[in-house]
N, C-alpha and C. Protein backbone atom coordinates (compact mmCIF):
# COMPACT_ATOMS: atom_id res chain seq x y z
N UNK A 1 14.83 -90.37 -6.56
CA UNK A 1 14.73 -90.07 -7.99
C UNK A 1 15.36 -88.70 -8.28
N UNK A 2 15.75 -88.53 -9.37
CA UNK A 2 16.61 -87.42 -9.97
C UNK A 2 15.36 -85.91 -10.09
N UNK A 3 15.80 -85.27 -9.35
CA UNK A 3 15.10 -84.06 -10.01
C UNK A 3 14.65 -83.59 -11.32
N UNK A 4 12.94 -83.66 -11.87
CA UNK A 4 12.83 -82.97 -13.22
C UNK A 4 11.87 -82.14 -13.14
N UNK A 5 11.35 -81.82 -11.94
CA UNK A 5 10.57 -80.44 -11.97
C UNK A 5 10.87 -79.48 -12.15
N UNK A 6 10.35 -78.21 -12.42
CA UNK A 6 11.29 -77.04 -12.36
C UNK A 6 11.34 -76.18 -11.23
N UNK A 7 10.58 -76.89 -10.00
CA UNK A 7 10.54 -76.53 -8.55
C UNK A 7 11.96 -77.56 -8.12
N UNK A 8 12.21 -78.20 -7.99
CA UNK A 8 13.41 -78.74 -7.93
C UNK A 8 14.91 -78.64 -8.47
N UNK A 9 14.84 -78.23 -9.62
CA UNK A 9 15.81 -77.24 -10.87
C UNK A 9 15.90 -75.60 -10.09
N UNK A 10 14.96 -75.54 -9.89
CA UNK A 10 15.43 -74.05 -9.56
C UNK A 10 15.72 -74.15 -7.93
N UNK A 11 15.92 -74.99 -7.20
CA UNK A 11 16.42 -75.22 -5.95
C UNK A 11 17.85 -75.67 -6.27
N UNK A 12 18.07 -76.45 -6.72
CA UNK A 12 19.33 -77.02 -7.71
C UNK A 12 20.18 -75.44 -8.07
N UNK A 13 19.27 -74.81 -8.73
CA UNK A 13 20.45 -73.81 -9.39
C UNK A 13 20.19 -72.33 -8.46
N UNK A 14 19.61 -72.69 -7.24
CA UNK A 14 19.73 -71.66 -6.25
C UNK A 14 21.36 -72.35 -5.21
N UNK A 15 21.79 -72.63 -5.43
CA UNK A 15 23.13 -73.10 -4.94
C UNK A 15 24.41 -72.70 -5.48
N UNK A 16 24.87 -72.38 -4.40
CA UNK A 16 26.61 -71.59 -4.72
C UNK A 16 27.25 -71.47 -4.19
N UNK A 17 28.44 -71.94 -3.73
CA UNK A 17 29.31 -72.20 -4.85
C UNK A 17 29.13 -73.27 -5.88
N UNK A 18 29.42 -73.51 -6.87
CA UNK A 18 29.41 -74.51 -7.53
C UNK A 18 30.97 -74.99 -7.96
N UNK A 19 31.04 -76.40 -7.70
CA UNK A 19 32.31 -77.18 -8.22
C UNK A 19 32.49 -77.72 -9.69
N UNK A 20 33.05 -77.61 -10.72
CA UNK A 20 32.64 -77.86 -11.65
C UNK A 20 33.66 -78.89 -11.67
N UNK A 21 33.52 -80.39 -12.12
CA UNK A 21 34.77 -81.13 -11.78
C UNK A 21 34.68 -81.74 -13.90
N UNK A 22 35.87 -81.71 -14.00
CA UNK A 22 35.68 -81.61 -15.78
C UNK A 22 35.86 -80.10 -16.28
N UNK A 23 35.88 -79.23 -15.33
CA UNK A 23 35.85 -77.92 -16.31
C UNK A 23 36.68 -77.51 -17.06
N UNK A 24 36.74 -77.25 -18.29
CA UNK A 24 37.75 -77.13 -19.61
C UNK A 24 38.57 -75.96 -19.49
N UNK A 25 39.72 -75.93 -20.03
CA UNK A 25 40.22 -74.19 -20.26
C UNK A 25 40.72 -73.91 -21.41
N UNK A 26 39.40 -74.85 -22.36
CA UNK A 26 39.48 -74.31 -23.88
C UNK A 26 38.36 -74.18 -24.11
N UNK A 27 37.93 -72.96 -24.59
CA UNK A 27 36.76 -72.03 -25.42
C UNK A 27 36.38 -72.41 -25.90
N UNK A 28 35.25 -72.82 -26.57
CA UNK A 28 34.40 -73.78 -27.26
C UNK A 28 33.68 -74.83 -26.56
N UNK A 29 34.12 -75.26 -25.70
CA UNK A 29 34.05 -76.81 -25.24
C UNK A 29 32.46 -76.66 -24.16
N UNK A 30 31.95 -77.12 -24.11
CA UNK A 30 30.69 -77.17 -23.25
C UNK A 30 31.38 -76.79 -21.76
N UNK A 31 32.41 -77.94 -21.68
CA UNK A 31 33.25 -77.99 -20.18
C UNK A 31 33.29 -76.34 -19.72
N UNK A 32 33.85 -75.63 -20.55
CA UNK A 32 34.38 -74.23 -20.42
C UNK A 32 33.20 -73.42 -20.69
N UNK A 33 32.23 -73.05 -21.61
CA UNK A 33 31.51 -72.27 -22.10
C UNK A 33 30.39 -71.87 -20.51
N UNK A 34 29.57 -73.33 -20.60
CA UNK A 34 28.98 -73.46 -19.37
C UNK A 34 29.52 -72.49 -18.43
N UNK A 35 30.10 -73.24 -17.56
CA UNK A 35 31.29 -72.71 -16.46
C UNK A 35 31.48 -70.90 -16.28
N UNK A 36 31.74 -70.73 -17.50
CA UNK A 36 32.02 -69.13 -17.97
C UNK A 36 30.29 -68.52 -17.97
N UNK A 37 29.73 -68.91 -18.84
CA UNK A 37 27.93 -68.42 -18.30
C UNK A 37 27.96 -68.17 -16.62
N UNK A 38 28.12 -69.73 -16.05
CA UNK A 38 27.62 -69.17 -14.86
C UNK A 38 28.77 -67.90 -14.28
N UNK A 39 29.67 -68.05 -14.29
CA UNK A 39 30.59 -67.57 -13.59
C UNK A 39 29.96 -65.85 -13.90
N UNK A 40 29.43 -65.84 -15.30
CA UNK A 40 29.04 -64.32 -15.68
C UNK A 40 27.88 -63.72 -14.83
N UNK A 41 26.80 -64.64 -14.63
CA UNK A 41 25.83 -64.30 -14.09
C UNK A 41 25.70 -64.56 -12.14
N UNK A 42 27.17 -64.36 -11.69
CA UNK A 42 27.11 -64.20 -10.12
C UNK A 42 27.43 -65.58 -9.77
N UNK A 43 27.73 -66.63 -10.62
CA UNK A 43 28.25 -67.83 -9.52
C UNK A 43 29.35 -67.82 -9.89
N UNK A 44 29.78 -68.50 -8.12
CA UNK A 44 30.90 -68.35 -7.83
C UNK A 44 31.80 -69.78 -8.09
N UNK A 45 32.14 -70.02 -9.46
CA UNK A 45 32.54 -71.33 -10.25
C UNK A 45 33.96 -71.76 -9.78
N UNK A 46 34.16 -72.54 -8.92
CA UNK A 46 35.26 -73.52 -8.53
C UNK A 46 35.57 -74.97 -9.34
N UNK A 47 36.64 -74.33 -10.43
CA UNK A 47 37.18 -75.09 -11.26
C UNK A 47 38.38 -76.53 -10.71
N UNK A 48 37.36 -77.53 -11.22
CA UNK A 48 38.17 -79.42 -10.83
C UNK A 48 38.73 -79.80 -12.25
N UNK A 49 39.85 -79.98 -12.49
CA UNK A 49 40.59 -80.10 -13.47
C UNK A 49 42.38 -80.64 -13.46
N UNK A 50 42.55 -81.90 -12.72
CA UNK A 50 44.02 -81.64 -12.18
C UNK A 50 44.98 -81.25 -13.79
N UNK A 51 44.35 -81.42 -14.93
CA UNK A 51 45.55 -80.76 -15.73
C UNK A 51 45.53 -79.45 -15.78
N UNK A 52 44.73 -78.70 -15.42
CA UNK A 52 44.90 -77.00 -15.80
C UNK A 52 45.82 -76.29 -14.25
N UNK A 53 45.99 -75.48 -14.25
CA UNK A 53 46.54 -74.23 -13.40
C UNK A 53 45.28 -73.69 -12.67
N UNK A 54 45.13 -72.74 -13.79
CA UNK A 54 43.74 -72.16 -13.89
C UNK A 54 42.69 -71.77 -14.99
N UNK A 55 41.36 -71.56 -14.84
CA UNK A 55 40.75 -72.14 -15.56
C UNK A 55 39.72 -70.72 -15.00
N UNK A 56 39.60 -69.39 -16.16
CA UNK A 56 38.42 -68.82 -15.84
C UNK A 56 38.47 -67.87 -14.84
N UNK A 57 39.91 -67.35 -14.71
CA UNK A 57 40.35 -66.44 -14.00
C UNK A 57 40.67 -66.81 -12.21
N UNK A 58 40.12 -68.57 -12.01
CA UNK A 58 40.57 -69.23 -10.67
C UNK A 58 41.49 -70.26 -10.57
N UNK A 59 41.86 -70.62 -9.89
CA UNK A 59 42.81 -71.56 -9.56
C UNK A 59 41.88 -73.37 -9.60
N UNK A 60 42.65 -73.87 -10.19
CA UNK A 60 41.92 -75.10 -10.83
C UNK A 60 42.82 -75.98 -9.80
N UNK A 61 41.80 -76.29 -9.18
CA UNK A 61 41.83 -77.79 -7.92
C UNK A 61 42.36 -78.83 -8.98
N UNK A 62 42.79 -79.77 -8.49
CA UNK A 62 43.09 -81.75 -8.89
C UNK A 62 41.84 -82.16 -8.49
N UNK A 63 41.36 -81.70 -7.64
CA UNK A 63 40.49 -82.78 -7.28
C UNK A 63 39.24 -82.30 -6.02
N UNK A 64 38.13 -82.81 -6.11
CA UNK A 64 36.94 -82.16 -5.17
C UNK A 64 37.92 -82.05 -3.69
N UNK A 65 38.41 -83.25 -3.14
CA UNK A 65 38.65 -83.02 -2.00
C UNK A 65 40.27 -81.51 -1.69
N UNK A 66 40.64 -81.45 -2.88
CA UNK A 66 41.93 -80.22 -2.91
C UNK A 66 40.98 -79.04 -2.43
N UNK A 67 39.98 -78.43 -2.72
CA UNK A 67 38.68 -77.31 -2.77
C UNK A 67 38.47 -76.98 -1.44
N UNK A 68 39.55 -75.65 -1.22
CA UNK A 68 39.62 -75.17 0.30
C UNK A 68 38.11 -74.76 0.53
N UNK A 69 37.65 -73.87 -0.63
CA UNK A 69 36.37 -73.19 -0.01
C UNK A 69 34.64 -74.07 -0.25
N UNK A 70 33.88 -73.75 0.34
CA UNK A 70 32.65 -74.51 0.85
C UNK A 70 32.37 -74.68 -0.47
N UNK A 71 31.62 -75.84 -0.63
CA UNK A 71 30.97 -76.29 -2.57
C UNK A 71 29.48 -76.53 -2.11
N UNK A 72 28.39 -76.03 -2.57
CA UNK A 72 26.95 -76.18 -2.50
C UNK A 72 26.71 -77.22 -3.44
N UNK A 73 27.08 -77.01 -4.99
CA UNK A 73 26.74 -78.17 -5.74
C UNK A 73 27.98 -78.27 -6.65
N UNK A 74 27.63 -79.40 -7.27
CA UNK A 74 28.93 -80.37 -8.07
C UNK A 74 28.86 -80.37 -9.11
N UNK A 75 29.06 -80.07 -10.22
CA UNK A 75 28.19 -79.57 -11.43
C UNK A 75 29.68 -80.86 -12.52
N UNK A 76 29.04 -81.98 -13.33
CA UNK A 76 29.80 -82.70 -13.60
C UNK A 76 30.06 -82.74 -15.08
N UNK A 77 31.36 -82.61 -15.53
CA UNK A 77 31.16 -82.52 -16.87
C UNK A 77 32.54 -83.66 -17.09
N UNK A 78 32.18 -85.23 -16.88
CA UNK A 78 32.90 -86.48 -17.21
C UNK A 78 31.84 -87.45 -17.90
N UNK A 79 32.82 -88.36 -17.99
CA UNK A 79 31.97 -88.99 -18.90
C UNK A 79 30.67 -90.13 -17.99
N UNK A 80 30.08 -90.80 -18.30
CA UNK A 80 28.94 -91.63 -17.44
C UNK A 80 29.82 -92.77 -16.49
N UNK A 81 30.84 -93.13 -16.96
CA UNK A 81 31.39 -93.78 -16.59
C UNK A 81 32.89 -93.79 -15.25
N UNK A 82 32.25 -92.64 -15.14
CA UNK A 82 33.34 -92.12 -14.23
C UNK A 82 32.34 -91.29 -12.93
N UNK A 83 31.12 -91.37 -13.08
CA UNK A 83 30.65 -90.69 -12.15
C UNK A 83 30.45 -91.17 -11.09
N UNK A 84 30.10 -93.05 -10.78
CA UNK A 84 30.38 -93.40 -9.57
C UNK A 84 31.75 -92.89 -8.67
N UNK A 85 32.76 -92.65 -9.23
CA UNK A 85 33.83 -92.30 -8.15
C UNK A 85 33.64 -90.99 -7.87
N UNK A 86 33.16 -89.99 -8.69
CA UNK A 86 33.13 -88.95 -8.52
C UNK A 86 31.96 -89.29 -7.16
N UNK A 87 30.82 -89.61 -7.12
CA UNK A 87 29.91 -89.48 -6.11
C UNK A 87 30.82 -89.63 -5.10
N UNK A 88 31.43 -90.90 -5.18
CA UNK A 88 32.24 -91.17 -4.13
C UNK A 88 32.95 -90.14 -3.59
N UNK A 89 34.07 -89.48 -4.68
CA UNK A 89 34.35 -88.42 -3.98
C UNK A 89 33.38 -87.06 -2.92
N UNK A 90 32.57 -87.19 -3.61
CA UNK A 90 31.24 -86.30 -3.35
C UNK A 90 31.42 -86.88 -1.74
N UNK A 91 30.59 -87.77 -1.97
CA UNK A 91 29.87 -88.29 -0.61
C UNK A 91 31.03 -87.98 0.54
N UNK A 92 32.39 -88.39 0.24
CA UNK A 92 33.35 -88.44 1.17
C UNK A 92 33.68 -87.07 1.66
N UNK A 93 33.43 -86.35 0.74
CA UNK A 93 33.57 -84.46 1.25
C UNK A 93 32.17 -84.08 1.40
N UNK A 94 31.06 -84.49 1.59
CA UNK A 94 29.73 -84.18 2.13
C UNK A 94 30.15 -84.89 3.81
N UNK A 95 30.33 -86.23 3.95
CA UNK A 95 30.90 -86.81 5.17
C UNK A 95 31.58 -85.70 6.29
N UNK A 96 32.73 -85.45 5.64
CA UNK A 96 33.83 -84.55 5.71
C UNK A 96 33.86 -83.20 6.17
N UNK A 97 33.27 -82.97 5.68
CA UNK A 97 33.00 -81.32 5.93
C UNK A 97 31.66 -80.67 5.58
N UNK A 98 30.60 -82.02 5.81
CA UNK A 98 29.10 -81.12 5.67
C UNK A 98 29.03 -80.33 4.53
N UNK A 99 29.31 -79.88 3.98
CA UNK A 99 29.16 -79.30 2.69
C UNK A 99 28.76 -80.18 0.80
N UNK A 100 28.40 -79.55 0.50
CA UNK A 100 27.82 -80.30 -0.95
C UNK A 100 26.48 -80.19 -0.66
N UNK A 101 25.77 -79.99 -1.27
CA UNK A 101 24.23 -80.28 -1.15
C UNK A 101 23.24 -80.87 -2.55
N UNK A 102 24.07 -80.55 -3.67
CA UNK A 102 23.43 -81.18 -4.73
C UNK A 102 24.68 -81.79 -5.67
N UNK A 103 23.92 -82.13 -6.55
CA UNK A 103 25.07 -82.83 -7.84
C UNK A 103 24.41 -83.00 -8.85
N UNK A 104 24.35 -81.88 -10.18
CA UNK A 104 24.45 -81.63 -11.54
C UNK A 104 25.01 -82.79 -12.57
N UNK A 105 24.69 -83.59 -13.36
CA UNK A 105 24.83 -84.50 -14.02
C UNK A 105 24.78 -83.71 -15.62
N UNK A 106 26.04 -83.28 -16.27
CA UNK A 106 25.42 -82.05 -17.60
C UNK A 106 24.27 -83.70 -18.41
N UNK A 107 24.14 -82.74 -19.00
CA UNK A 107 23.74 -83.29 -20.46
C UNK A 107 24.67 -84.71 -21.07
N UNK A 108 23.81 -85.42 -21.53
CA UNK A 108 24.21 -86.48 -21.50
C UNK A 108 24.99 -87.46 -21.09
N UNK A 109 25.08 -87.35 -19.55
CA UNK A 109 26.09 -87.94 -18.36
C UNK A 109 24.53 -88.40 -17.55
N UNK A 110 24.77 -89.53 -17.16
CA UNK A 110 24.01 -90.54 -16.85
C UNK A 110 24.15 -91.46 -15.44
N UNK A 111 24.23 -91.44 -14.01
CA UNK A 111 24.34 -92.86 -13.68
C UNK A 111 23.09 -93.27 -12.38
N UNK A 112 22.07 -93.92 -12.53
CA UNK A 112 20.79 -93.92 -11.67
C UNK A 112 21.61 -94.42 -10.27
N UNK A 113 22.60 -95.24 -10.08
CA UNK A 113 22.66 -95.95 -9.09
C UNK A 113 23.87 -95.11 -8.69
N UNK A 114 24.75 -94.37 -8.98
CA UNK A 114 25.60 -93.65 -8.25
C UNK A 114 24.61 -92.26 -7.26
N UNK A 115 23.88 -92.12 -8.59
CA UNK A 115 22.51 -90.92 -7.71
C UNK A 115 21.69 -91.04 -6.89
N UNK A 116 21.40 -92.50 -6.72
CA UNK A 116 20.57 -92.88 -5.50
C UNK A 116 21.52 -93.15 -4.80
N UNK A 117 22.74 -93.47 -4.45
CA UNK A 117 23.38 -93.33 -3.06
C UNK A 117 23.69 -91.78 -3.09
N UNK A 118 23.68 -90.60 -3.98
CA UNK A 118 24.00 -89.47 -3.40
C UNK A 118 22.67 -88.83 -3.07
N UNK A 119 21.62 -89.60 -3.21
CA UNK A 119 19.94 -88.85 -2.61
C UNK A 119 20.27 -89.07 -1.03
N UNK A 120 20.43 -90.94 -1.10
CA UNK A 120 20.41 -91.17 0.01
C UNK A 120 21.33 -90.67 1.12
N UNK A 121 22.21 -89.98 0.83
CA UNK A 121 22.75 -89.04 2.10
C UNK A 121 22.64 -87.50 1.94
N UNK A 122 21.34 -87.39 1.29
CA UNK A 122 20.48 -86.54 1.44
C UNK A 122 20.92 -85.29 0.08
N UNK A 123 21.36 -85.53 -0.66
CA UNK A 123 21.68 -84.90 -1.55
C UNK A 123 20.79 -84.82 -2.40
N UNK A 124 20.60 -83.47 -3.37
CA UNK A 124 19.56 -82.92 -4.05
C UNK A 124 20.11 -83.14 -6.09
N UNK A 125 19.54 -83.79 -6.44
CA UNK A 125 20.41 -84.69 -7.92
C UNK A 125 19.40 -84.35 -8.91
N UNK A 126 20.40 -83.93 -10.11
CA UNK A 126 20.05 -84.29 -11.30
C UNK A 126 20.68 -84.43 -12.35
N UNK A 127 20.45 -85.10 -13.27
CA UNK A 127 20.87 -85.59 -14.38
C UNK A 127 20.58 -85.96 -16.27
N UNK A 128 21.21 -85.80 -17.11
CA UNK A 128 21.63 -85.62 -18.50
C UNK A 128 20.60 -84.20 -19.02
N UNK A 129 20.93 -83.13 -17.75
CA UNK A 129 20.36 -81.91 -18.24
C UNK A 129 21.60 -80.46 -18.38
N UNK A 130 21.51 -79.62 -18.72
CA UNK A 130 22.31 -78.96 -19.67
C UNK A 130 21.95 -77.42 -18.40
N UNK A 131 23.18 -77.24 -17.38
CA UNK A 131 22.53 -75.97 -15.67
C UNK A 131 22.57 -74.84 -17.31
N UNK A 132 23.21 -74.37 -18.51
CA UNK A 132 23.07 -73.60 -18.85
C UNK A 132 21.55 -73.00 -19.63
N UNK A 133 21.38 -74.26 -19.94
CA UNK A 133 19.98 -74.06 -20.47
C UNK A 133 18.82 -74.28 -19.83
N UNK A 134 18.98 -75.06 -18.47
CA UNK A 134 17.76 -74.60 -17.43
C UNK A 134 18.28 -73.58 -16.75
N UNK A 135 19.01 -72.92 -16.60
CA UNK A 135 19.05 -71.82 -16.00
C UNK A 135 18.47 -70.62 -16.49
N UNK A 136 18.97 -70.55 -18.09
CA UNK A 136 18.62 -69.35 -18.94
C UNK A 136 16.65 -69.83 -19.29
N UNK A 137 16.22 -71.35 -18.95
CA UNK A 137 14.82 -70.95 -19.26
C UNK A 137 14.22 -70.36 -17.82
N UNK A 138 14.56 -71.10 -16.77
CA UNK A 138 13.64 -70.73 -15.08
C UNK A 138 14.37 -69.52 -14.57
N UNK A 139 15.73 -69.09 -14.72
CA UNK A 139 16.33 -67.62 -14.38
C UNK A 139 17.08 -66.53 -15.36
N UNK A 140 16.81 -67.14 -16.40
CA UNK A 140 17.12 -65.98 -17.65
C UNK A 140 16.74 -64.73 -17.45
C-alpha cells in the first residue's frame, strides 16, 4: 500500500537525491515551481525532461536511465497514464544499479498497480500527494 502516514512521508522526503522525471523549465508550472522549492531547501534535484538542456541551473537527463549520479527517490510529474513505464523504468535502474528507494506520485497522478510492483521490489511509494506541501507541513 502507498504511504499516508506522516511517519512514512517524512521517510519519503528524507531521501536525496531526487529525480524529478516531468520537470518543467517554465516558471509557473507545478513541474518547475516544485522542483525549484526543493532544490532551495538542500535537495539535490536531478532534472528528467528529454526536451530541455537544462532545467534549474542542471543538466536535464532524456531519461531515468541517462542519470549518471545515484537517485534515492523519483519524484513524478506525468500524467497517470504514463506511470506504468516510468515504474518500469524505475524498477530497471533499481535492478541495475541498486539505487532508487522510493517513488513520489505528485498530486493528482495515480496508478495502484504500477505501485504495487514498485513496493514489491521493495520500494517506499506514494501517491496523488503534492512533496511541496507535505514537506512545508512535516519539515517547514
Amino acid at each position: 500500500m502507498p504511504v499516508t502516514d506522516d511517519d512514512g512521508l517524512h521517510e519519503l522526503l528524507s531521501m536525496d537525491p531526487v529525480a524529478v522525471v516531468g520537470c518543467s523549465s517554465t516558471p509557473g508550472k507545478a513541474a518547475h515551481d516544485i522542483p525549484a522549492y526543493l532544490q532551495e531547501r538542500g535537495y539535490e534535484v536531478i532534472p528528467v525532461n528529454p526536451y530541455a538542456d537544462e532545467i534549474l541551473g542542471r543538466e536535464a537527463y532524456d531519461s531515468l536511465a541517462d542519470v549518471e549520479e545515484e537517485i534515492a527517490l523519483v519524484d513524478v510529474f506525468r500524467p497517470s497514464e504514463e506511470v506504468s513505464d516510468i515504474v518500469d523504468d524505475v524498477l530497471a535502474r533499481h535492478e541495475a544499479r541498486g539505487d532508487v528507494e522510493g517513488l513520489w506520485l505528485q498530486l493528482g497522478i495515480t496508478d495502484d498497480e504500477a505501485l504495487a510492483r514498485a513496493e514489491g521490489a521493495g520500494l517506499l511509494t506514494t501517491q496523488d500527494r503534492c512533496m511541496k506541501v507535505e514537506h512545508s507541513r512535516l519539515l517547514g
